[in-house]
Protein backbone atom coordinates (compact mmCIF):
# COMPACT_ATOMS: atom_id res chain seq x y z
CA UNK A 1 110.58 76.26 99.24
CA UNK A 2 113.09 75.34 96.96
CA UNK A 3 116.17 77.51 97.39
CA UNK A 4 116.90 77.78 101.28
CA UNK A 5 118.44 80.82 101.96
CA UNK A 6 121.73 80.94 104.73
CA UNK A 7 119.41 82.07 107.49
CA UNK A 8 117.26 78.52 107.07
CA UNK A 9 120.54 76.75 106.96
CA UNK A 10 121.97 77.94 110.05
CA UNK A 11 118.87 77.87 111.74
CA UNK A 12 118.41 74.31 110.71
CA UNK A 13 122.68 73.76 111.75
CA UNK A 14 121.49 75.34 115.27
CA UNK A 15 117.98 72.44 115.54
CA UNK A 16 115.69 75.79 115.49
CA UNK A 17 112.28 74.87 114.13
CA UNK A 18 110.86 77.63 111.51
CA UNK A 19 108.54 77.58 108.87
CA UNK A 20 109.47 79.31 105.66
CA UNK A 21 106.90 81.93 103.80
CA UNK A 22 107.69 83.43 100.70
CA UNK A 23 105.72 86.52 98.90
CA UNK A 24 105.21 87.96 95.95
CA UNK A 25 107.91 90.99 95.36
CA UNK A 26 109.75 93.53 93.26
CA UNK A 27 112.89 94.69 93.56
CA UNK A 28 112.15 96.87 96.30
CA UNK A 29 111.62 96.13 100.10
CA UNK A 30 107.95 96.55 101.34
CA UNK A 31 107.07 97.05 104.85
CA UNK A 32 105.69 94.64 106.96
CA UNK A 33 102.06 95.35 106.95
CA UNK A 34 102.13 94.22 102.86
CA UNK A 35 104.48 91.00 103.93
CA UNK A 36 101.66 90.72 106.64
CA UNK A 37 98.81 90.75 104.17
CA UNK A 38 101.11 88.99 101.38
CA UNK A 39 101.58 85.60 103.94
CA UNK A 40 98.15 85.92 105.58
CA UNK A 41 99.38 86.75 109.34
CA UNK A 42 98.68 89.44 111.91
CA UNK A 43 101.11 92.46 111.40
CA UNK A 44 102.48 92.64 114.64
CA UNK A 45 103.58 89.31 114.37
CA UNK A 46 106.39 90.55 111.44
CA UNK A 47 109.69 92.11 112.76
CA UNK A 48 112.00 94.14 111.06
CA UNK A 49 115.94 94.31 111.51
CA UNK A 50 117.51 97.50 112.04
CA UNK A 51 121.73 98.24 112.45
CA UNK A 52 122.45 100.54 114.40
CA UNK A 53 126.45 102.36 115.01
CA UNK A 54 127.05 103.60 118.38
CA UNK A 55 130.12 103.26 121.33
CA UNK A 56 132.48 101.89 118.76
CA UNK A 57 130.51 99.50 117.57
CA UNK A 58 127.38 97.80 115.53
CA UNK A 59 123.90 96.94 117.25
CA UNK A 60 121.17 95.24 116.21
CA UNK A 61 117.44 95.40 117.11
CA UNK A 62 114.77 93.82 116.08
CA UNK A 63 111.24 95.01 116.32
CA UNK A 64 107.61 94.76 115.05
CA UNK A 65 107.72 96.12 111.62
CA UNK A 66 105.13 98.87 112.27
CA UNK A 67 106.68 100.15 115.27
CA UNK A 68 109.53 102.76 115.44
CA UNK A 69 112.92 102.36 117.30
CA UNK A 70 113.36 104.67 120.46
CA UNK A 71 117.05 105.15 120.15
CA UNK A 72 117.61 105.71 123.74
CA UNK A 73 116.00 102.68 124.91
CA UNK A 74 117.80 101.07 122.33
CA UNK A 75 121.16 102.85 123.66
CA UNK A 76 120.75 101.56 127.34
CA UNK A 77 119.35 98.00 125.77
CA UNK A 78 122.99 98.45 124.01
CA UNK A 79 125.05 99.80 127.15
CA UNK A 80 126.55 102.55 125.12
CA UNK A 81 125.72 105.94 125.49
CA UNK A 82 124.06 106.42 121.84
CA UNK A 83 123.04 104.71 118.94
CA UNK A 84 121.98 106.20 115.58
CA UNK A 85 120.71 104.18 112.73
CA UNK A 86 123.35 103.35 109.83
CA UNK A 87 122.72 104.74 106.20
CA UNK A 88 120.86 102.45 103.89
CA UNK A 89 124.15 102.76 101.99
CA UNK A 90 126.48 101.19 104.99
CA UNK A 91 123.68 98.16 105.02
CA UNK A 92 125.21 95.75 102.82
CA UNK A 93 128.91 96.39 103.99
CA UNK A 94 128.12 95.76 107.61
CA UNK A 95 125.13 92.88 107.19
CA UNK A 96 125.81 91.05 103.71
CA UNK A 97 122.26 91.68 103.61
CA UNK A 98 120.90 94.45 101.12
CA UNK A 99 117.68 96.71 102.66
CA UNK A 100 114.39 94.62 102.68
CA UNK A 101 116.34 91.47 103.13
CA UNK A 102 118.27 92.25 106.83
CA UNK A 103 118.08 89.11 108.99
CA UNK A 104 119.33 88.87 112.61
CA UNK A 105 120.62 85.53 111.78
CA UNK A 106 123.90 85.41 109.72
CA UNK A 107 125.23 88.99 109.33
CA UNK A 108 128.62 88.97 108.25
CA UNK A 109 129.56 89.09 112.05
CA UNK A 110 127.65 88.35 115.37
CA UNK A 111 126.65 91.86 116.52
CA UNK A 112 124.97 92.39 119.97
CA UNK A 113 121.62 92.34 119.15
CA UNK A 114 118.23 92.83 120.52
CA UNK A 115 114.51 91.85 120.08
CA UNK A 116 111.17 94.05 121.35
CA UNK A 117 110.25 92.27 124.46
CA UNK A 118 106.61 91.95 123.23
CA UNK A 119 107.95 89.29 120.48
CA UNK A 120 107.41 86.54 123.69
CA UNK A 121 103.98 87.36 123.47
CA UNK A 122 103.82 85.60 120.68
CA UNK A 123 103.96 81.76 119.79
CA UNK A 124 106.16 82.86 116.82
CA UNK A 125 107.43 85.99 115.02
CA UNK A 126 108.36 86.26 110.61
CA UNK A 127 112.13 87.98 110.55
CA UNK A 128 113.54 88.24 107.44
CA UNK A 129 114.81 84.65 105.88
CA UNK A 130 117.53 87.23 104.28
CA UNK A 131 116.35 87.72 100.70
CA UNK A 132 113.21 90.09 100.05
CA UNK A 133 110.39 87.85 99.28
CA UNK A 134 111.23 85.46 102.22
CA UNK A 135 110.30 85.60 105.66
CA UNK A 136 111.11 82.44 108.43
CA UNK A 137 108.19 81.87 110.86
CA UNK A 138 110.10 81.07 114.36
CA UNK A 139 109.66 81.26 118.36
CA UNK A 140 111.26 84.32 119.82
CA UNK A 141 113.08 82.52 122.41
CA UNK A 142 114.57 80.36 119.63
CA UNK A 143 115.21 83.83 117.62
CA UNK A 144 117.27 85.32 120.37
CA UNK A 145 119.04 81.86 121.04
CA UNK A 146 120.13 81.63 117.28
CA UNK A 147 121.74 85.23 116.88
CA UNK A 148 122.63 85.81 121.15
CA UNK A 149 119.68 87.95 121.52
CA UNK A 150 118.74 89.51 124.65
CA UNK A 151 114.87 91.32 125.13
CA UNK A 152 114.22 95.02 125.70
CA UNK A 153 111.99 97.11 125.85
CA UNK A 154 112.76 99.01 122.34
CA UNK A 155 109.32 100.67 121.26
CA UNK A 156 108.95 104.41 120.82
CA UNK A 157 106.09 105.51 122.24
């Protein structure tokens, strides 16, 4: 890949192995059963980023890209009483990321964040490298490490 992107850099600044994967895109974010098929890995192998606003403040979780966010798990994973998910519109303000392109590593600030507990089932998980088109291949445990992670059960069942 030619052009790293600030999440490869500070990955790289923090010794986290990744592997980069790029994809084939428009302007618009697709979901990750398309990045899936685009790279050639399983789906539940590609998380998504979501920002969430609760108890004063921004959270962040992280979970397989098919899968939906059960906001009171996420609360108690959070220790606030609530959570709801920002507007598409507050994205860019709060991540410097635009929709499609959220990473958990390098937002603007370091929010609490935290990843599905199923991503250590896995060798490694695809996050967003912070551009659409761009995904980072990386170990969970490494993953948490780089943004202050913790694990949770997040899932909606």
């Amino acid at each position: 890949m030619e052009d790293k992107t600030n999440v490869m850099r500070l990955l790289e600044q923090q010794g986290i192995a990744y592997t980069p994967h790029t994809y084939p895109h428009g302007k618009e974010a697709v979901d990750a059963e398309t990045v899936a098929g685009l790279i050639g890995v399983e789906p539940e192998r590609v998380f998504k980023t979501l920002v969430t606003r609760g108890g004063g403040g921004f959270y962040v979780f992280v979970l397989p890209g098919s899968a939906s966010l059960d906001l009171k798990k996420a609360a108690r994973a959070a220790g606030v009483k609530s959570v709801e998910m920002i507007h598409v519109s507050e994205i860019n303000k709060v991540t410097g990321y635009i929709r499609g392109g959220c990473s958990p590593v390098g937002m603007k600030k370091l929010y609490p964040t935290c990843i599905e507990e199923s991503a250590i089932l896995w060798d490694t998980i695809l996050v967003s490298a912070g551009r659409i088109g761009a995904q980072v291949e990386v170990n969970a445990e490494d993953l948490a490490r780089a943004c202050g992670a913790a694990f949770a059960d997040l899932i909606a069942e």
